[in-house]
N, C-alpha and C. Protein backbone atom coordinates (compact mmCIF):
# COMPACT_ATOMS: atom_id res chain seq x y z
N UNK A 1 223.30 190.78 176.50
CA UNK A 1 223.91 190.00 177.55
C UNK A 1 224.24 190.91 178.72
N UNK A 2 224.30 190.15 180.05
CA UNK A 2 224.47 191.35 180.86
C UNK A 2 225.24 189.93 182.03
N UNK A 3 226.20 190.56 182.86
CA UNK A 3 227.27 190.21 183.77
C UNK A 3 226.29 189.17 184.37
N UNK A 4 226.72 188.53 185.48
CA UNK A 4 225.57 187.77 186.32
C UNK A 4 225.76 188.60 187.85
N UNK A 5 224.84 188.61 188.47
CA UNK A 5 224.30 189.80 189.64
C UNK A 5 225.01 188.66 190.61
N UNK A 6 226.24 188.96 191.22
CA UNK A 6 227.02 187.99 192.17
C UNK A 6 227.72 188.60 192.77
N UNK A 7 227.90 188.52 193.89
CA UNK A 7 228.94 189.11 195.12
C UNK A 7 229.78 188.50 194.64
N UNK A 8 230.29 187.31 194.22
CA UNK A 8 231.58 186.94 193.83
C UNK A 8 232.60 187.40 192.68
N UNK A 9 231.48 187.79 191.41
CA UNK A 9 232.09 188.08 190.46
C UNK A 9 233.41 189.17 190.46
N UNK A 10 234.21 188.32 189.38
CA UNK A 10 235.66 189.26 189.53
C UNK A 10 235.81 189.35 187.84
N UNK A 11 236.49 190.21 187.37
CA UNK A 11 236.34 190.61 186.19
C UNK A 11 238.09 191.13 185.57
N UNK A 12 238.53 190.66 184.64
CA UNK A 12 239.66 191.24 184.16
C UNK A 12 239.67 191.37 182.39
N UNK A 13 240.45 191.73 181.86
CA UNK A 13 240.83 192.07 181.07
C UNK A 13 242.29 191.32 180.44
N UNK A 14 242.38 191.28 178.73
CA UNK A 14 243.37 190.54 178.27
C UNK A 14 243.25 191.16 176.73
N UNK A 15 244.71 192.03 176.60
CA UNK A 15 244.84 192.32 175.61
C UNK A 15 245.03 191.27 174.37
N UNK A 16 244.58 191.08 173.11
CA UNK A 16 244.88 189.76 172.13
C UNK A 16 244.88 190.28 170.71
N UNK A 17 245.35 189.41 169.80
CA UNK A 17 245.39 190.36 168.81
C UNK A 17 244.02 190.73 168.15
N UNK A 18 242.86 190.47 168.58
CA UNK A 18 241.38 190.58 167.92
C UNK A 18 241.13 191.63 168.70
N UNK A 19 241.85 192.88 170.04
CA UNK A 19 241.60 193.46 170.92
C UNK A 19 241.75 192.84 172.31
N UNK A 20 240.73 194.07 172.91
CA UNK A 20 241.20 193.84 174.24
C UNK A 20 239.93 193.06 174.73
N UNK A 21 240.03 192.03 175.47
CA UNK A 21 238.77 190.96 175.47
C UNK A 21 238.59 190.88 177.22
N UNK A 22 237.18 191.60 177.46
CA UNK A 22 236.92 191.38 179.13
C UNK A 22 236.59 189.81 179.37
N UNK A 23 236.52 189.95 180.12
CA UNK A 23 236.46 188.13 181.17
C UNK A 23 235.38 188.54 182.75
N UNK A 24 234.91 187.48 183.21
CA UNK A 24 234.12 187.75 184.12
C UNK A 24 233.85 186.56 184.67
N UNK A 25 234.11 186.18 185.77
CA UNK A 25 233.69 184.97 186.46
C UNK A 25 233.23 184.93 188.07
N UNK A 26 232.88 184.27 188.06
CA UNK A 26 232.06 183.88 189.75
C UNK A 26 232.51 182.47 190.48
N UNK A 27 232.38 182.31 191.93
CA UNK A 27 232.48 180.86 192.26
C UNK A 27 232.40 180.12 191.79
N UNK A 28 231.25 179.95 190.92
CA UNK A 28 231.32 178.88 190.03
C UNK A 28 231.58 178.68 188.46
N UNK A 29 232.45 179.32 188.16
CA UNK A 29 233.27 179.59 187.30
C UNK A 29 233.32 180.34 186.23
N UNK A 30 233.93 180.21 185.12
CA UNK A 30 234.26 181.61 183.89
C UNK A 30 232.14 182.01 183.09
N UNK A 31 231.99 183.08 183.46
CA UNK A 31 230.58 183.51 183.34
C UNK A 31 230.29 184.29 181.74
N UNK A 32 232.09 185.12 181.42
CA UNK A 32 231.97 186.00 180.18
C UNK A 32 233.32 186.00 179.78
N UNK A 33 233.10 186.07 178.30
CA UNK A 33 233.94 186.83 177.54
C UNK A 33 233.63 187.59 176.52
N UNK A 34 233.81 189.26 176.70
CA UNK A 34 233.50 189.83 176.16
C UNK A 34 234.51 190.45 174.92
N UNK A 35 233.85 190.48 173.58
CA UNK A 35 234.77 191.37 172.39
C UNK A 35 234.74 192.43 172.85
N UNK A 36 235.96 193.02 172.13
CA UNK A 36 235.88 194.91 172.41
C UNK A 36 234.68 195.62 171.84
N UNK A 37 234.11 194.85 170.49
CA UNK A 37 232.98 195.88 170.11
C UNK A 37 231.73 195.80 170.94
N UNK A 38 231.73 194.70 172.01
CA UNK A 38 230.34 194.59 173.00
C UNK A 38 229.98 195.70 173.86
N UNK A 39 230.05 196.94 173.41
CA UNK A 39 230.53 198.26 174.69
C UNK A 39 229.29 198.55 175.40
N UNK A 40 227.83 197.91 174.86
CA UNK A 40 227.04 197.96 175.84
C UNK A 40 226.69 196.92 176.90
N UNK A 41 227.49 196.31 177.14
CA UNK A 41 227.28 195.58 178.31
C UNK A 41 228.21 196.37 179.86
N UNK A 42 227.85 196.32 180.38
CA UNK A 42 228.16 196.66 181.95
C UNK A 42 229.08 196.33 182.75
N UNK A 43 230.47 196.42 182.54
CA UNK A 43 231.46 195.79 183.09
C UNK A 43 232.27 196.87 184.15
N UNK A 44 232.22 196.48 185.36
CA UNK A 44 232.75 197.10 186.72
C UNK A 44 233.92 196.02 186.66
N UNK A 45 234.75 196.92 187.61
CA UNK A 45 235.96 196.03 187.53
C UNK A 45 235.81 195.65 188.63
N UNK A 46 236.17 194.74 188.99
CA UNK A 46 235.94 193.70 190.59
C UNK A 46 236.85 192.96 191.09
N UNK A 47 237.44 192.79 192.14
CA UNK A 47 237.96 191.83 192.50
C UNK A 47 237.37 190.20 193.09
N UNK A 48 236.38 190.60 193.26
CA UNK A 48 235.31 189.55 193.31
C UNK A 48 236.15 188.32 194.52
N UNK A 49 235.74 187.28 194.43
CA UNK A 49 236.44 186.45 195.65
C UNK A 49 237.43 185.61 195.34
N UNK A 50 238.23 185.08 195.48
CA UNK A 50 239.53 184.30 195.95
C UNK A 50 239.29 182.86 194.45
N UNK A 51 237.68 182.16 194.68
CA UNK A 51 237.53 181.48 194.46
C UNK A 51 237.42 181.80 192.82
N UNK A 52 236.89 182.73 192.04
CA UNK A 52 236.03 183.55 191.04
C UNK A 52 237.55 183.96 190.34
N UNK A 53 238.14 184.48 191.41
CA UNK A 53 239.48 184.85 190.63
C UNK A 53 240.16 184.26 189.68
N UNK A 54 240.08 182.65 190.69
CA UNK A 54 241.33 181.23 190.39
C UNK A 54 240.82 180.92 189.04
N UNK A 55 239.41 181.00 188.84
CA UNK A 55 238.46 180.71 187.65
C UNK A 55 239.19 181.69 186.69
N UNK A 56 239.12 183.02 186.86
CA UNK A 56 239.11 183.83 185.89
C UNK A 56 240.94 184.05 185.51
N UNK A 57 241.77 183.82 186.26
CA UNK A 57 243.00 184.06 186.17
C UNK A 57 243.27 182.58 185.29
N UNK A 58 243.04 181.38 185.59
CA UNK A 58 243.17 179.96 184.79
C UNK A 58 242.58 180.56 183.26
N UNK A 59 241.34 181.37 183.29
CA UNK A 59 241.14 181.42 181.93
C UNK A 59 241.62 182.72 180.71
N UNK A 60 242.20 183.83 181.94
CA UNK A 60 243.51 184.78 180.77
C UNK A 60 244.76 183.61 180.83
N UNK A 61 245.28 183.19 181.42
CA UNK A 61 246.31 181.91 180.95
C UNK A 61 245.59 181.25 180.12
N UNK A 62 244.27 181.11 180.03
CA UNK A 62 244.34 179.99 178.99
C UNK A 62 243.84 180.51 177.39
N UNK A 63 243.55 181.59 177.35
CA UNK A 63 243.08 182.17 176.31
C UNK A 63 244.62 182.75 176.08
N UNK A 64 245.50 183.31 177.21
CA UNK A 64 246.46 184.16 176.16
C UNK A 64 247.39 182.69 175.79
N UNK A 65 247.66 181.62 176.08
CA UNK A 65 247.54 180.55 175.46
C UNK A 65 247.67 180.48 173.60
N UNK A 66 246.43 180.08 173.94
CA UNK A 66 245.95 180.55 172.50
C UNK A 66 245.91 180.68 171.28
N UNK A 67 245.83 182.47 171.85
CA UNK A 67 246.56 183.75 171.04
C UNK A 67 248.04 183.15 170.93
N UNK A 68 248.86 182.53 171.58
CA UNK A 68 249.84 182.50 171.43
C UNK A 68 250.03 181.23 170.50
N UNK A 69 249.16 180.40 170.15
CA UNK A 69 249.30 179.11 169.16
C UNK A 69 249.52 177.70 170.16
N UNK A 70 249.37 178.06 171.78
CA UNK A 70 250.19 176.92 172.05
C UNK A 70 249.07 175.73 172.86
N UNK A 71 247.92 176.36 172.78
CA UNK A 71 246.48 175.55 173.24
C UNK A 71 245.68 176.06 172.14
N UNK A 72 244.74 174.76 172.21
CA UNK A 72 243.82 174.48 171.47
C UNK A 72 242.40 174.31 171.71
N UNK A 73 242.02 173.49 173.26
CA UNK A 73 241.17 173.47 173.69
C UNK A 73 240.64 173.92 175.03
N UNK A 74 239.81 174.45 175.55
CA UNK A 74 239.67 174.50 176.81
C UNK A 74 238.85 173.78 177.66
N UNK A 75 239.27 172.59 177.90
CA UNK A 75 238.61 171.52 178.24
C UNK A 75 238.62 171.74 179.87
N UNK A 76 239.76 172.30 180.31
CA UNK A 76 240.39 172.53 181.65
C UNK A 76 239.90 173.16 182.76
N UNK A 77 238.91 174.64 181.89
CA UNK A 77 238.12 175.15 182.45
C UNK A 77 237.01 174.94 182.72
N UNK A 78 236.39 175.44 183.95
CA UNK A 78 235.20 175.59 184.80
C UNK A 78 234.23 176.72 184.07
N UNK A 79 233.28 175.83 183.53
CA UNK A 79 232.39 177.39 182.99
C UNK A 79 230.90 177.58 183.53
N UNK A 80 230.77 178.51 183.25
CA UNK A 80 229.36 178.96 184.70
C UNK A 80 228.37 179.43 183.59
N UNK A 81 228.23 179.48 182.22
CA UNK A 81 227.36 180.69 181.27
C UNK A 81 225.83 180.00 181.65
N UNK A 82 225.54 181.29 181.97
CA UNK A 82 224.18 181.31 182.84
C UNK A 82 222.73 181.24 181.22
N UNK A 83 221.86 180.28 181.19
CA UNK A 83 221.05 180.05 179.76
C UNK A 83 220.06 178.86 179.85
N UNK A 84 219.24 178.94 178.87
CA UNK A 84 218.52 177.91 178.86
C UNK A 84 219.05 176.62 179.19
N UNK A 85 217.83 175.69 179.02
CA UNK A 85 218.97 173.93 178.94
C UNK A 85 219.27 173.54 177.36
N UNK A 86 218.46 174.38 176.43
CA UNK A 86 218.68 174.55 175.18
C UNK A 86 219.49 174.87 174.50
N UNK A 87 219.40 176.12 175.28
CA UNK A 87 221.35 177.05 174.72
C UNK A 87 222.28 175.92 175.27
N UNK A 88 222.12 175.57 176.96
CA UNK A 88 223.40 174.93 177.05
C UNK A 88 223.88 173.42 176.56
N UNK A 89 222.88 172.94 175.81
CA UNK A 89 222.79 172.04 175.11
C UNK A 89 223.79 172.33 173.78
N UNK A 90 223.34 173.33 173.02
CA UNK A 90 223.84 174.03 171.82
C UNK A 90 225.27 174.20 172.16
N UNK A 91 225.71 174.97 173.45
CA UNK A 91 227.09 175.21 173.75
C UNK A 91 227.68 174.20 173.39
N UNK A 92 227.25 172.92 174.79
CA UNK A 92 227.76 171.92 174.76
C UNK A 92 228.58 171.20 173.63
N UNK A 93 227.49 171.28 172.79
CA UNK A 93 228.00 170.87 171.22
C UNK A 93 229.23 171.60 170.89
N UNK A 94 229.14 173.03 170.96
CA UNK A 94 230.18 173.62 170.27
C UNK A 94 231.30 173.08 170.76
N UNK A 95 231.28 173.34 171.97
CA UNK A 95 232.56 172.45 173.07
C UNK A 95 233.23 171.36 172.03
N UNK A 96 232.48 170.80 171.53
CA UNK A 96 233.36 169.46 170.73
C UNK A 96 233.48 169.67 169.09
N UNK A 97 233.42 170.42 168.98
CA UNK A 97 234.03 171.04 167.40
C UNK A 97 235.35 171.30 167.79
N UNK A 98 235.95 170.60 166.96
CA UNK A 98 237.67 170.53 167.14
C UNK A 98 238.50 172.22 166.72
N UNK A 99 239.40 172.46 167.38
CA UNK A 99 240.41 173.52 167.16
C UNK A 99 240.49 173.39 165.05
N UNK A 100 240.40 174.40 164.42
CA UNK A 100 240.57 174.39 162.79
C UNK A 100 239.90 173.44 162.28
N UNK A 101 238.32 173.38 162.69
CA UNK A 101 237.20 172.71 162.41
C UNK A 101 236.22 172.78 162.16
N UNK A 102 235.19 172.93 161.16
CA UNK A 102 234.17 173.94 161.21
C UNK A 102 232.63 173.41 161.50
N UNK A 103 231.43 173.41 161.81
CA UNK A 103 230.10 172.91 161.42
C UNK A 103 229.22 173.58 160.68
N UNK A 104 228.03 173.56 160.57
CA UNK A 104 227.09 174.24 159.82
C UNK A 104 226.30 174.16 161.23
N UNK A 105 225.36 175.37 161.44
CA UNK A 105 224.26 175.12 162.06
C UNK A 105 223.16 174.23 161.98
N UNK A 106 222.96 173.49 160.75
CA UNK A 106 222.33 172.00 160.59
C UNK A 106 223.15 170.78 161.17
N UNK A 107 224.46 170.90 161.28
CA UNK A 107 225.17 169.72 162.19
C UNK A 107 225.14 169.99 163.65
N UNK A 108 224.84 171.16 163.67
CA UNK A 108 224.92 171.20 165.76
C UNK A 108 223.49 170.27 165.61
N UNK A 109 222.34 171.14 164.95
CA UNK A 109 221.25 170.74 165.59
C UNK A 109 221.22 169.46 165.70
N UNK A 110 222.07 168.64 164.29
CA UNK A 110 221.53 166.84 164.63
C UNK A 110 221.86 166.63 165.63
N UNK A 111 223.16 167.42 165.69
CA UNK A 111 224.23 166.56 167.38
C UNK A 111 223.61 167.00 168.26
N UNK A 112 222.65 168.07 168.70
CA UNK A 112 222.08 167.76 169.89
C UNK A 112 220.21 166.80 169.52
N UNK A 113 220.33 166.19 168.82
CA UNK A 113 218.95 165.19 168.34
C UNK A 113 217.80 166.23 168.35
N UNK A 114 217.53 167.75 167.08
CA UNK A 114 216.93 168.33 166.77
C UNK A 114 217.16 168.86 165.54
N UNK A 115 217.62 168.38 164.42
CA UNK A 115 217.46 168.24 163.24
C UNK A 115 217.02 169.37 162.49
N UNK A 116 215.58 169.60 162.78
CA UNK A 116 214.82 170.73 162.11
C UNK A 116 215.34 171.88 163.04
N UNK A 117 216.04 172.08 163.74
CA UNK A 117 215.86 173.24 164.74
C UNK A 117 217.72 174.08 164.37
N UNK A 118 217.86 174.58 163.29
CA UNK A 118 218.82 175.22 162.72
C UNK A 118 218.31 176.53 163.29
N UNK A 119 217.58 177.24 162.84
CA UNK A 119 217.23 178.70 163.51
C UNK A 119 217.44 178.79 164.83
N UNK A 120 217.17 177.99 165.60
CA UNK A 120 217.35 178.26 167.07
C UNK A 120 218.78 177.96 167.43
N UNK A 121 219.31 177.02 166.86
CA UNK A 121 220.23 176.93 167.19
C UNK A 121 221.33 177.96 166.88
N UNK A 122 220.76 178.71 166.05
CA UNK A 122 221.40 179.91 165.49
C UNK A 122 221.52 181.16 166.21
N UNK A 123 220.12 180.91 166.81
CA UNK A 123 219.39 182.03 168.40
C UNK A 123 220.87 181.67 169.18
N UNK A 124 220.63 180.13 169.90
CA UNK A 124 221.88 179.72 170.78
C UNK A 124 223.14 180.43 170.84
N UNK A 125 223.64 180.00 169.74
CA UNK A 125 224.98 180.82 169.60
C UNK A 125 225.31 181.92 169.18
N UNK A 126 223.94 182.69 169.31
CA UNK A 126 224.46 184.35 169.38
C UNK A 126 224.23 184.79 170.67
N UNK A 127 223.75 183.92 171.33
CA UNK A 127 224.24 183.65 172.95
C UNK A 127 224.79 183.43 173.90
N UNK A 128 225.75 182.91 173.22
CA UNK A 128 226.74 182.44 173.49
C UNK A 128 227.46 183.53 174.88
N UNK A 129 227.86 183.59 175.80
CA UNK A 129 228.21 184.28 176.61
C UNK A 129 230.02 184.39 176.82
N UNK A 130 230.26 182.93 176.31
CA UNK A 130 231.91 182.24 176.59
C UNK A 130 232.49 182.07 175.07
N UNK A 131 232.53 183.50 173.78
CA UNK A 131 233.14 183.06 172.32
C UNK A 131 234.36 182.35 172.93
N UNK A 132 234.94 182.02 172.02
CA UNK A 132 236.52 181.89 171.91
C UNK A 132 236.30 180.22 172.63
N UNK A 133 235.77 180.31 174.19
CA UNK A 133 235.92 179.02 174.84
C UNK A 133 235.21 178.40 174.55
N UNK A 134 233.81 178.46 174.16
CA UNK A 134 232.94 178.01 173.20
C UNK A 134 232.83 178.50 172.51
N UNK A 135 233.26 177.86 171.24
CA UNK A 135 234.16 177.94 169.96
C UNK A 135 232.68 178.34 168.74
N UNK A 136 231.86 179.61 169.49
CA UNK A 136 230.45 179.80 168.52
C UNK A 136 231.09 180.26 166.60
N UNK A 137 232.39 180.47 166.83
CA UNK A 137 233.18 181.02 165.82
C UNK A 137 233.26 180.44 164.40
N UNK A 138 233.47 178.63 165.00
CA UNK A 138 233.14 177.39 164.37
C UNK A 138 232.03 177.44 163.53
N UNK A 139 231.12 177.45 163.60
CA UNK A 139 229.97 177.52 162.92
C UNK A 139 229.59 178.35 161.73
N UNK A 140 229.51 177.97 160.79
CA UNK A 140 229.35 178.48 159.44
C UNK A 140 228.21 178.33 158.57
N UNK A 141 227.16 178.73 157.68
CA UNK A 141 226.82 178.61 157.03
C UNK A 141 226.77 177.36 156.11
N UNK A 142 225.79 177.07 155.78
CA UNK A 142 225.64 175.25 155.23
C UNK A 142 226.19 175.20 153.53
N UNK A 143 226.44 176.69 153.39
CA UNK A 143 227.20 176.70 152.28
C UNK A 143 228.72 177.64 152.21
N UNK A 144 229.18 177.29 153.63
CA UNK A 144 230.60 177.57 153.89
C UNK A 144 230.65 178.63 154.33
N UNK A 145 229.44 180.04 154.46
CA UNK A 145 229.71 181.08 154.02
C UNK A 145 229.80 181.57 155.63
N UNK A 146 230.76 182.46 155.77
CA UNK A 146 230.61 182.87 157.22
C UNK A 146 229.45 183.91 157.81
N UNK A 147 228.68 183.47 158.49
CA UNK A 147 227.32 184.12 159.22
C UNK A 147 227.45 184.78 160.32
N UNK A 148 226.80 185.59 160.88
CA UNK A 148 226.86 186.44 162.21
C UNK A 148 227.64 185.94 163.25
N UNK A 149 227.85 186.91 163.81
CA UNK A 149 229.09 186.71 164.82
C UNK A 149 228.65 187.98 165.95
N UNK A 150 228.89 187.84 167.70
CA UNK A 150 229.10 188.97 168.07
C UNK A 150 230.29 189.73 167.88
N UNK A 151 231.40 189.27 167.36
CA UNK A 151 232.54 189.84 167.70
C UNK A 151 232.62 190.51 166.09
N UNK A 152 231.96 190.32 165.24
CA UNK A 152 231.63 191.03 163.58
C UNK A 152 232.63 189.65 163.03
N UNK A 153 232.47 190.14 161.89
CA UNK A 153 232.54 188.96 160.99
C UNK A 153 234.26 189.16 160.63
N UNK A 154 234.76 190.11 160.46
CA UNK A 154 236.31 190.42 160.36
C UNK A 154 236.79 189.87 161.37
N UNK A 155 236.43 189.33 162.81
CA UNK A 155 237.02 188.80 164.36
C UNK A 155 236.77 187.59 163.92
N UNK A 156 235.44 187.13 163.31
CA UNK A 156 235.35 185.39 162.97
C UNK A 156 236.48 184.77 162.26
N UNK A 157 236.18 185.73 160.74
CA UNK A 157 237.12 185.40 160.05
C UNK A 157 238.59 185.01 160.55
N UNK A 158 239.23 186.10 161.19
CA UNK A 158 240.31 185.86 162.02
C UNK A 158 240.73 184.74 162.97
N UNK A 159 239.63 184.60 163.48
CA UNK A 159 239.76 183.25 164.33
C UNK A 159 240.00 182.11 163.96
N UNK A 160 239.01 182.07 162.66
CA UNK A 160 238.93 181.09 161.85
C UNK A 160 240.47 180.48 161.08
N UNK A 161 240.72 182.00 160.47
CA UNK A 161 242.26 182.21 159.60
C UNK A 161 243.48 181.38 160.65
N UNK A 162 243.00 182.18 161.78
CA UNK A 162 244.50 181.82 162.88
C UNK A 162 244.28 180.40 163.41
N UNK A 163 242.82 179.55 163.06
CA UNK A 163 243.32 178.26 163.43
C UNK A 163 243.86 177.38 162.49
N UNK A 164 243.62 177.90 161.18
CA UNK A 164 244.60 177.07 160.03
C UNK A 164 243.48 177.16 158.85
N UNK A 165 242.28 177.54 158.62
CA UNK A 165 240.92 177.36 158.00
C UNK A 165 241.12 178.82 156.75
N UNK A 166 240.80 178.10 155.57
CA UNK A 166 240.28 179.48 154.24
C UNK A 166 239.02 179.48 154.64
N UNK A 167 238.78 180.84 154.34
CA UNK A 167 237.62 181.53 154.53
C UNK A 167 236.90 182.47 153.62
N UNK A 168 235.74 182.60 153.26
CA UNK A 168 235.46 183.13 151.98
C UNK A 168 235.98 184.33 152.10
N UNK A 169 235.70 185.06 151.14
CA UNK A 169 235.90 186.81 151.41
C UNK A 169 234.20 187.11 151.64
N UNK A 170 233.84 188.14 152.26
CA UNK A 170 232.20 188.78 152.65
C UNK A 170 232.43 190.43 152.60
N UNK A 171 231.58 190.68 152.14
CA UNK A 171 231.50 192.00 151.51
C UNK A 171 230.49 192.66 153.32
């Protein structure tokens, strides 16, 4: 994954208890959120424009939120993640997997009317550009078991744990 190439982009940072999680947004709204273990991606710090800011400052309020137990969804925000119409199809979906809710990658695909298309949809959400706000975290294994993650599987788990959800143990 790599930033999006924008004169606007503004970029901050938000300490949480999974680490310290970058953010990145543009005019047209929240573009990234990055885990701490993502260290090869390219993050300049920016002040970026007025407009990019309002985006990115609404979404450390709304993520440290959160972390804090007291939001659930981020319906509120403006999101910009730059991707196929495929991926953003796949997002989309995630978008509506409820806060301490889980799917299988065979239920996204029905919900976006592609059934057979579990692998890709699997591609999708390791694409995911926006974790946390699109909730790629949600998604589990068709036999419960927790599957790849960018943020590693100890950050899923966690996410998972802190929205109210048991979770297997994974070696």
């Amino acid at each position: 994954m790599k930033l999006p190439d924008d004169d606007t982009l503004a970029t901050a940072t938000l300490d949480t208890p999974i680490g310290r999680l970058r953010l990145a947004a543009t005019d047209m709204g929240l573009a990234a959120v990055l885990f701490p273990n993502q260290k090869d991606v390219a993050f300049p710090k920016r002040d970026g424009s007025a407009k990019a800011r309002a985006h990115l400052d609404k979404a450390v309020k709304a993520l440290a939120l959160y972390f804090e137990g007291k939001q659930k969804d981020f319906s509120g925000l403006t999101l910009a993640a730059e991707g196929t119409d495929f991926q953003k199809r796949v997002w989309n979906a995630l978008t509506r997997v409820p806060f301490g809710q889980t799917r299988s990658y065979a239920e996204i695909a029905r919900a976006i009317g592609n059934p057979k298309g579990m692998r890709a949809v699997g591609l999708a959400n390791g694409k995911n550009p926006l974790p946390i706000i699109v909730p790629c975290h949600r998604v589990i294994g068709a036999d419960g078991s927790l599957t790849g993650f960018g943020g590693g599987l100890p950050t899923k788990k966690w996410l998972l744990e802190f929205e109210g959800l048991e979770t297997p143990s994974f070696v």
